[in-house]
Protein backbone atom coordinates (compact mmCIF):
# COMPACT_ATOMS: atom_id res chain seq x y z
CA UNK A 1 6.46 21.45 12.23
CA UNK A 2 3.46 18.75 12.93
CA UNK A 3 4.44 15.62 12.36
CA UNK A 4 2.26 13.04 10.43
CA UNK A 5 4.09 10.29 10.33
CA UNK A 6 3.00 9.51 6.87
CA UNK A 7 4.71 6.69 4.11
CA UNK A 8 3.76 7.97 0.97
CA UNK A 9 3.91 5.54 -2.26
CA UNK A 10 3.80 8.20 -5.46
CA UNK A 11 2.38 6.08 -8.74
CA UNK A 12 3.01 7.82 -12.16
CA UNK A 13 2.65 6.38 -15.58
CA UNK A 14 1.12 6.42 -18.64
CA UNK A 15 -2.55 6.77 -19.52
CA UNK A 16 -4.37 3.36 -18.74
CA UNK A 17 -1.47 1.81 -17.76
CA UNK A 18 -3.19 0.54 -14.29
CA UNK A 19 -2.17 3.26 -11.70
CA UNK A 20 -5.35 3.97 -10.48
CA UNK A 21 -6.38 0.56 -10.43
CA UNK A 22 -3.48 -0.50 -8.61
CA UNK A 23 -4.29 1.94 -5.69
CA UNK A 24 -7.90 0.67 -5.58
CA UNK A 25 -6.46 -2.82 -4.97
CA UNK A 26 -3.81 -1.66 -2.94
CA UNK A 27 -5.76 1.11 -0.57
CA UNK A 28 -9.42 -0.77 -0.67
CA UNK A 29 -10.39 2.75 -1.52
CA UNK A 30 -13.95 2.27 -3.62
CA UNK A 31 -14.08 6.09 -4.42
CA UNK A 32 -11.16 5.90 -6.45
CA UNK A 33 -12.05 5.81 -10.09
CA UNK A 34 -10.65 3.30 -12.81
CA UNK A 35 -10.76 2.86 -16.38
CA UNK A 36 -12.87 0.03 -18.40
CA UNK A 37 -10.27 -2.67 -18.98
CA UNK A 38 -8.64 -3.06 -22.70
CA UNK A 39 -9.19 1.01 -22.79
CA UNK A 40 -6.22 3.39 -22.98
CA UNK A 41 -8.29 6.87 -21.79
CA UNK A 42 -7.31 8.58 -18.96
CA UNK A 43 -9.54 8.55 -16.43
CA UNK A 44 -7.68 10.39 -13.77
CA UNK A 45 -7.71 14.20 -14.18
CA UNK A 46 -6.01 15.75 -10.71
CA UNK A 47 -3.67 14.16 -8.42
CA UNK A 48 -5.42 12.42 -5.53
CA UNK A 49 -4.40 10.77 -1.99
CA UNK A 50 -5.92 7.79 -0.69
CA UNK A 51 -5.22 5.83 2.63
CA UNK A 52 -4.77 2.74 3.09
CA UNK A 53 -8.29 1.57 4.70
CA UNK A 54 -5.94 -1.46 6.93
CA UNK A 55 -2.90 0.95 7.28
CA UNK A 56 -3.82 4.91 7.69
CA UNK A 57 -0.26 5.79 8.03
CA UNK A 58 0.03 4.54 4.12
CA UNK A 59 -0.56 7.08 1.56
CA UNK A 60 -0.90 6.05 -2.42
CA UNK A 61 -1.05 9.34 -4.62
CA UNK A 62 -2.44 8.80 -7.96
CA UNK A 63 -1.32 11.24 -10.47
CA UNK A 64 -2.63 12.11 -14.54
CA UNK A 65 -0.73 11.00 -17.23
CA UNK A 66 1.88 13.08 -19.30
CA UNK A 67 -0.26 14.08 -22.52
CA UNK A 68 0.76 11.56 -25.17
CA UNK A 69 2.11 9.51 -22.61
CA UNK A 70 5.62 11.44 -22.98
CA UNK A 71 6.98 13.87 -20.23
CA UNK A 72 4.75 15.46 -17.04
CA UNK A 73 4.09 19.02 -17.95
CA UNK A 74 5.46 22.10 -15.64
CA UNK A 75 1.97 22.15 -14.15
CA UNK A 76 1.30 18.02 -13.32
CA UNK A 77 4.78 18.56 -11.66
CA UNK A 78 3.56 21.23 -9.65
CA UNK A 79 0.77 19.84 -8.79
CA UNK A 80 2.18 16.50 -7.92
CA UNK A 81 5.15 18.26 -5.69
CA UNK A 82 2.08 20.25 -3.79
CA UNK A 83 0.60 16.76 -3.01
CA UNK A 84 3.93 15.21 -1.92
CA UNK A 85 4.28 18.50 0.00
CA UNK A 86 1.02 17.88 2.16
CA UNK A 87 1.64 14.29 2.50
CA UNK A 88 5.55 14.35 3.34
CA UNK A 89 5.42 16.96 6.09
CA UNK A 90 7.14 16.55 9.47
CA UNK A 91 8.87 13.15 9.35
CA UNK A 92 6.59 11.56 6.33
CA UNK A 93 8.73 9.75 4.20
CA UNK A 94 8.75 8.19 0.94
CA UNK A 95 7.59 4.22 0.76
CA UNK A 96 8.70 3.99 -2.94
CA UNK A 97 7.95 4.99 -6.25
CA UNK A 98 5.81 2.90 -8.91
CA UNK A 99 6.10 4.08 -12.27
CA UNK A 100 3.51 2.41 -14.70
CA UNK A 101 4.53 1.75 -18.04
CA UNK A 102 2.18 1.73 -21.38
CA UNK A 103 -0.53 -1.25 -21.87
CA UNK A 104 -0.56 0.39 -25.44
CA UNK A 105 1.88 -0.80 -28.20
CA UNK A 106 4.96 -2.28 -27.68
CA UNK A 107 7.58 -1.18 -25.20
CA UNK A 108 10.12 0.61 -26.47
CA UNK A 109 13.44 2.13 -24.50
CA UNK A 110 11.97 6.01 -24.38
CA UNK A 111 8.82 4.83 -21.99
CA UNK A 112 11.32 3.67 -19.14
CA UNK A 113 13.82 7.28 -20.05
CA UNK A 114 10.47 8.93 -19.55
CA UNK A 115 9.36 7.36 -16.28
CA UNK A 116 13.20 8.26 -15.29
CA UNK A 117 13.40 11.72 -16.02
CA UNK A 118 9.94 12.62 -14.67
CA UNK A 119 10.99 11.04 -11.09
CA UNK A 120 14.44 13.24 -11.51
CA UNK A 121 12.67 16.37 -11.90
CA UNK A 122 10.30 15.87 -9.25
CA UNK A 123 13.82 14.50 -6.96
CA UNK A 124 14.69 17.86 -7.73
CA UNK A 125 12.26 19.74 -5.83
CA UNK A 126 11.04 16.59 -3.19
CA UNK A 127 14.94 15.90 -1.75
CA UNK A 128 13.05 12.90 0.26
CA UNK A 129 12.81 11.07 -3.19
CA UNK A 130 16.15 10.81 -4.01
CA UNK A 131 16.77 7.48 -1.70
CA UNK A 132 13.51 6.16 -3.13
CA UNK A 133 12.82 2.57 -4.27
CA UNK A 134 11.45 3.18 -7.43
CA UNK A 135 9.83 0.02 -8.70
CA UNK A 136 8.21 -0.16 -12.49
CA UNK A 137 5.38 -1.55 -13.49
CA UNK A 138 4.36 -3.38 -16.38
CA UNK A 139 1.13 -5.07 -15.95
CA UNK A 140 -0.97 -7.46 -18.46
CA UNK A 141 2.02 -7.78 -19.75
CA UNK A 142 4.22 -11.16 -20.97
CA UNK A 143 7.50 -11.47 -19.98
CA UNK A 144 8.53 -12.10 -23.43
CA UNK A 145 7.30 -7.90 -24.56
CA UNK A 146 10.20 -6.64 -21.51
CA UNK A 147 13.23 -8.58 -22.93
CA UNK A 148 13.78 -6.11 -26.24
CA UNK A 149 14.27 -3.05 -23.60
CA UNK A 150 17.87 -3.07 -22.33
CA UNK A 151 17.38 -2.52 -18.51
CA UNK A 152 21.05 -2.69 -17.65
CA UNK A 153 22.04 -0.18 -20.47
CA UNK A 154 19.69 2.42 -19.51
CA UNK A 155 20.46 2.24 -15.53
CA UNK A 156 23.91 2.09 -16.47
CA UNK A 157 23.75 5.40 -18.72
CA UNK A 158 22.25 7.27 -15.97
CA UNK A 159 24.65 6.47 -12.98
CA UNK A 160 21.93 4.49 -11.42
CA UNK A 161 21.89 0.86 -9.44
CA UNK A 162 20.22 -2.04 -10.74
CA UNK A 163 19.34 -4.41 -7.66
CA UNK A 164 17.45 -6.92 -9.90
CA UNK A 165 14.61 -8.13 -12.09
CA UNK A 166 12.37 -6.67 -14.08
CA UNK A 167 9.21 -4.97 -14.27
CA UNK A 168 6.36 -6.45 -11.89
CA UNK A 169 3.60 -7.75 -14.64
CA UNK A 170 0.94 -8.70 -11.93
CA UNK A 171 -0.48 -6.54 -9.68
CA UNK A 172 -0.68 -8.51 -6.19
CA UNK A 173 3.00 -9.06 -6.63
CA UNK A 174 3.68 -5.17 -7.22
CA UNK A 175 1.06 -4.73 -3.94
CA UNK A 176 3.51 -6.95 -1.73
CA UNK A 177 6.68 -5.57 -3.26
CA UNK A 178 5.29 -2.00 -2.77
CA UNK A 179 4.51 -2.92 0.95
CA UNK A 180 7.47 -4.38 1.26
CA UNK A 181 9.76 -1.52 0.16
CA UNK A 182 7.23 0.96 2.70
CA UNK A 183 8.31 -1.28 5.31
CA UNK A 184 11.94 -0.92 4.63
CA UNK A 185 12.49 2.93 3.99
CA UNK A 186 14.92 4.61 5.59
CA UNK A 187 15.12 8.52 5.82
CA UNK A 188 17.11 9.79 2.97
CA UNK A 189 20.96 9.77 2.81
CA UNK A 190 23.20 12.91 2.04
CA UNK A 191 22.37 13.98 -1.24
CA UNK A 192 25.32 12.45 -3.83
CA UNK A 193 25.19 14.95 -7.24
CA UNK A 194 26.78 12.73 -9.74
CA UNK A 195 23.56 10.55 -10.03
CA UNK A 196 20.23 10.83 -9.89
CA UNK A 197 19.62 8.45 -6.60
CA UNK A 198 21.85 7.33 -4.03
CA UNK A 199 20.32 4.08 -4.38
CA UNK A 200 17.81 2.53 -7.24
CA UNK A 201 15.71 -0.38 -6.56
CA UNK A 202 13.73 -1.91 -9.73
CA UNK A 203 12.98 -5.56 -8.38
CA UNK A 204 10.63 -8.06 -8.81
CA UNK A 205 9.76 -11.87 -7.34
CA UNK A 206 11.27 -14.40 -9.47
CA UNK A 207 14.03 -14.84 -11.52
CA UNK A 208 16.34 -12.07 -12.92
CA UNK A 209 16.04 -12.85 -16.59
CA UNK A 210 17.66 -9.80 -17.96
């Protein structure tokens, strides 16, 4: 098999939580298309790659939301597993994942179950996720809204590793941490079925203040 060579960051989330924005900033790619700010539609319909314009071994896929901001559908997973399949071939690898969490309401304990079990399922048929960073999101939001989610309790529940901190809440931060992990992936470790990932990375400049 051809080998690309490829890093691939996947960003999922919830309708106008900032994904696609976040790539724009991230890639420099004008084409991709963003939501007016304050609204919660969903402007992304299909999954889409764009390259990093100073880095064209760095690929950001933006994906749809899960309808009512819930669970990705059998067919968004499909469709996002044919993407990573394009994008991870040969020796590609996984930078990290970014999972965006609501701008809508207040943050409740389900949204970051959701974001976890969506990333499992798609572990399930993308093996190269499974050593992942996965890194969430919160942005335009106060550090005060994360507190009433217990972080440690959930990771905890679901055999998975807390490193530290807490959801990134601005988005140049999440752009360095995001480069950061890309430049620090490994290939991925024999697979261990008793948890989800072999190791789990949700981090964040800054204090840990959970």
């Amino acid at each position: 098999m051809q080998s690309n060579g490829n890093i691939v960051v996947l960003v999922l989330g919830a309708s106008g939580s900032g994904k696609s924005l976040f790539i724009r900033e991230a890639t420099n790619d004008e084409t991709v298309v963003v939501g007016e700010e304050g609204t919660m539609e969903s402007v992304t319909q299909n999954v889409k790659s764009s390259v990093m314009t100073t880095r064209a071994s760095l690929i950001f896929i933006d994906t749809p939301a899960p309808a009512n901001d819930r669970l990705l559908d059998a067919g968004l997973i499909n469709a996002i597993s044919d993407e990573l399949g394009q994008q991870l071939k040969g020796d590609g690898r996984i930078g990290c994942v970014v999972y965006c969490l609501t701008q809508a309401g207040p943050l409740h304990r389900q949204h970051v179950v959701n974001g976890l079990l969506d990333v499992s399922r798609l572990t399930v048929k993308h093996p190269k996720l499974r050593d992942a960073a996965l890194i969430f999101a919160a942005m335009r939001r106060e550090k005060e809204e994360l507190k009433p989610i217990s972080w440690k309790t959930i990771l905890k529940e679901r055999g998975v590793e807390l490193v530290s901190g807490s959801p990134c809440t601005d988005i140049d931060n999440l752009k360095n941490l995001v480069l950061e992990q890309c430049d620090t992936s490994k290939p991925p470790l024999p697979v261990n079925k008793h948890c989800w990932f072999n190791r789990f990375w949700l981090r964040n400049r800054g204090r840990n203040d959970m």
